[in-house]
Protein backbone atom coordinates (compact mmCIF):
# COMPACT_ATOMS: atom_id res chain seq x y z
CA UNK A 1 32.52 11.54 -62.09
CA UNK A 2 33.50 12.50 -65.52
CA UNK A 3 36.53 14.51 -64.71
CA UNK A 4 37.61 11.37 -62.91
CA UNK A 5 37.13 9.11 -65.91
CA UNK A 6 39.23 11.56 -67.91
CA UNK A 7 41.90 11.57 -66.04
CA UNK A 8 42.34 8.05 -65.37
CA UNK A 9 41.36 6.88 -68.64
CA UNK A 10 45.24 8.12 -69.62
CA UNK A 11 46.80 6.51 -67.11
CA UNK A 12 47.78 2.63 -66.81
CA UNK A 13 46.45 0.51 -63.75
CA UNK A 14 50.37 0.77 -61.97
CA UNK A 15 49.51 4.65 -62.13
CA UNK A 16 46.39 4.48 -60.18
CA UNK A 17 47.63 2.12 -58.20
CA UNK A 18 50.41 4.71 -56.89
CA UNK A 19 48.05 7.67 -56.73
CA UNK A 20 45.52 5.77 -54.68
CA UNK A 21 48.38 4.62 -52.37
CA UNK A 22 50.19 8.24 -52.30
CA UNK A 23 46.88 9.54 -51.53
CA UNK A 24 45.45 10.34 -47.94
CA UNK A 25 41.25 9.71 -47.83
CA UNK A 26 40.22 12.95 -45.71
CA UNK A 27 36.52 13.79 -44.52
CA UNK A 28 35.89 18.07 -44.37
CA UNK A 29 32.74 19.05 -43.16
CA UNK A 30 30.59 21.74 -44.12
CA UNK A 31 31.84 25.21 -44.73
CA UNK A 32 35.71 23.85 -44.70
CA UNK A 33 37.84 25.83 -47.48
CA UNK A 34 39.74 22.93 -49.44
CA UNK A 35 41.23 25.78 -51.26
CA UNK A 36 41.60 29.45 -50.97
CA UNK A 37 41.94 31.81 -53.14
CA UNK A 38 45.31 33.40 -53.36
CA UNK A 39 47.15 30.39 -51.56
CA UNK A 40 49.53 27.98 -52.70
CA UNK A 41 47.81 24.52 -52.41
CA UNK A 42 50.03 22.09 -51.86
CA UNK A 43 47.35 18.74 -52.83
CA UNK A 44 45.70 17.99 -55.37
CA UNK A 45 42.37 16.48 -54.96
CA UNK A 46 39.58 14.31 -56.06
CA UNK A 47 36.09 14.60 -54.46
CA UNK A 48 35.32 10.94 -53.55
CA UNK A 49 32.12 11.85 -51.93
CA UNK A 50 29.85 15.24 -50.91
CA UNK A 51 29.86 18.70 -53.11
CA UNK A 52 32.06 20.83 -53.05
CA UNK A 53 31.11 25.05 -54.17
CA UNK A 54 33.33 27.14 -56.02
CA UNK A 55 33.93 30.89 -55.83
CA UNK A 56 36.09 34.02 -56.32
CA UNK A 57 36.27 37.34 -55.28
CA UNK A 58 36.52 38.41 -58.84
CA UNK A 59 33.01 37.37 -59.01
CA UNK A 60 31.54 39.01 -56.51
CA UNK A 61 31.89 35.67 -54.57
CA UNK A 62 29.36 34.24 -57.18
CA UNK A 63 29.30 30.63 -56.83
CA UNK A 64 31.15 29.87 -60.21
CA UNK A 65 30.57 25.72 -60.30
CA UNK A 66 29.75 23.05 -57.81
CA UNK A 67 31.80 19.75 -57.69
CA UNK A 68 31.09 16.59 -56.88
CA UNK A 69 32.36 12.68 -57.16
CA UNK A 70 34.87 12.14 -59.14
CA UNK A 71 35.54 15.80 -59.92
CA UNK A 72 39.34 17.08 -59.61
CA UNK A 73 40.54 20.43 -57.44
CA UNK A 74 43.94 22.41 -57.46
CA UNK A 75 45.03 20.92 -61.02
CA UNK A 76 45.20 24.55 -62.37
CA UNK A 77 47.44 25.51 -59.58
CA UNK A 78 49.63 22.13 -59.80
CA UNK A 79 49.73 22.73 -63.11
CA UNK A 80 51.37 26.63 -63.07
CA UNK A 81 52.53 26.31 -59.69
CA UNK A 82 50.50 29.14 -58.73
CA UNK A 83 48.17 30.50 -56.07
CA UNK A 84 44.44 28.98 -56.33
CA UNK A 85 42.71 31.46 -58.35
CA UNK A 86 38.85 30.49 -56.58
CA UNK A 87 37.96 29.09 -52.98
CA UNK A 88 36.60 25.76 -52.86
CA UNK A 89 34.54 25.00 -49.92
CA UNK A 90 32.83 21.79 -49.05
CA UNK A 91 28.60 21.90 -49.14
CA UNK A 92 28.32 19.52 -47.07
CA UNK A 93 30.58 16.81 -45.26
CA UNK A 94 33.00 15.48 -48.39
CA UNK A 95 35.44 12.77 -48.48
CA UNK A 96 38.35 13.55 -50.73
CA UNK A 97 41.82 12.05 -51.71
CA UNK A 98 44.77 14.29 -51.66
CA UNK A 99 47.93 13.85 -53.25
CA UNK A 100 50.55 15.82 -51.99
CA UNK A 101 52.46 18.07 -54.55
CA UNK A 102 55.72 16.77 -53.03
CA UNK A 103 54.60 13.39 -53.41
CA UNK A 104 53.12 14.09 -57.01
CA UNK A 105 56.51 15.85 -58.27
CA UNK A 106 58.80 12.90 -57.14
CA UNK A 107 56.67 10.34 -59.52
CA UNK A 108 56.88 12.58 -62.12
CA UNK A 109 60.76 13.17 -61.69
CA UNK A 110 61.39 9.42 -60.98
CA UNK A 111 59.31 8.01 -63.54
CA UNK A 112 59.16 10.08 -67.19
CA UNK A 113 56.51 7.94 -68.55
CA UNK A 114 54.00 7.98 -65.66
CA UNK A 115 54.85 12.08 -66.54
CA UNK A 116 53.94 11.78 -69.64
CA UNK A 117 50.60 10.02 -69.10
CA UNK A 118 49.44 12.53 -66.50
CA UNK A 119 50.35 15.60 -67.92
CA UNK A 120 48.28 14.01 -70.90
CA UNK A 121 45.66 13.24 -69.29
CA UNK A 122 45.29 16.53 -67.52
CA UNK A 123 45.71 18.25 -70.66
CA UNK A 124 42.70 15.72 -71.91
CA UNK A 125 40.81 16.77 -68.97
CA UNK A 126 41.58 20.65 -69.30
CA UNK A 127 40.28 20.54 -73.12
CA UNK A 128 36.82 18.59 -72.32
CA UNK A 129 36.34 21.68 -69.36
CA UNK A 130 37.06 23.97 -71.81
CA UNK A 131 34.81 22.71 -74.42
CA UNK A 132 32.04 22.69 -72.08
CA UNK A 133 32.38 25.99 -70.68
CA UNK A 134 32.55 27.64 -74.32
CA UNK A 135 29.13 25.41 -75.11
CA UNK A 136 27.68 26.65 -72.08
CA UNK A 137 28.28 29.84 -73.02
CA UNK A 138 26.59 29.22 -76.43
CA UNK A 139 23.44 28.57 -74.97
């Protein structure tokens, strides 16, 4: 739930407010791709319940992390506007919340300061993942 917390930590209670009403609660079960490598997503999510496993091709379709509550998906590709660079596949049946890019852009467009606070926060959130993959790697 960390990922979560970093994210919203950044933003101001009128912020969630609008993400949690912009976003649509959706159950996947088992085996669903959220994401898939080499497409466009066009949500961004946050696991609200279940695991979610990551993979590429790249990898030899390694599983590269495994998500759960509170964890974020298709921020990189928001982010660059770019194809998903890993599949992400549900473990198990998972509730998630996606925000639709479309819906996402327009906020940021129509309100600079709610921009400003999310593109913080995601930076925020990119640095901690960072951080922990280089310590991980340390060990």
């Amino acid at each position: 739930m960390h990922e979560a917390l970093t994210l919203l930590s950044g933003l101001e209670d009128e912020d969630l407010g609008w993400l949690l009403h912009a976003g649509d609660e959706t159950t996947v079960e088992s085996g669903t791709a959220v994401l898939t490598e080499g497409a466009i997503p066009d949500h961004l999510f946050v696991v609200l319940s279940g695991l979610i496993d990551i993979r590429t091709a790249a990898t030899g379709d390694t599983q590269l992390a495994r998500l759960g509550p509170g964890e974020l998906l298709g921020d990189i590709s928001f982010l660059e506007q770019a194809t998903a660079t890993a599949t992400a596949a549900a473990l198990e049946p998972t509730t998630l919340l996606a925000i639709a890019h479309t819906d996402l852009t327009s906020r940021l467009q129509a309100d600079p300061a709610f921009g400003a606070r999310f593109y913080r926060s995601l930076a925020a959130l990119n640095a901690q993942r960072l951080r922990e993959r280089v310590g991980a790697l340390g060990r």
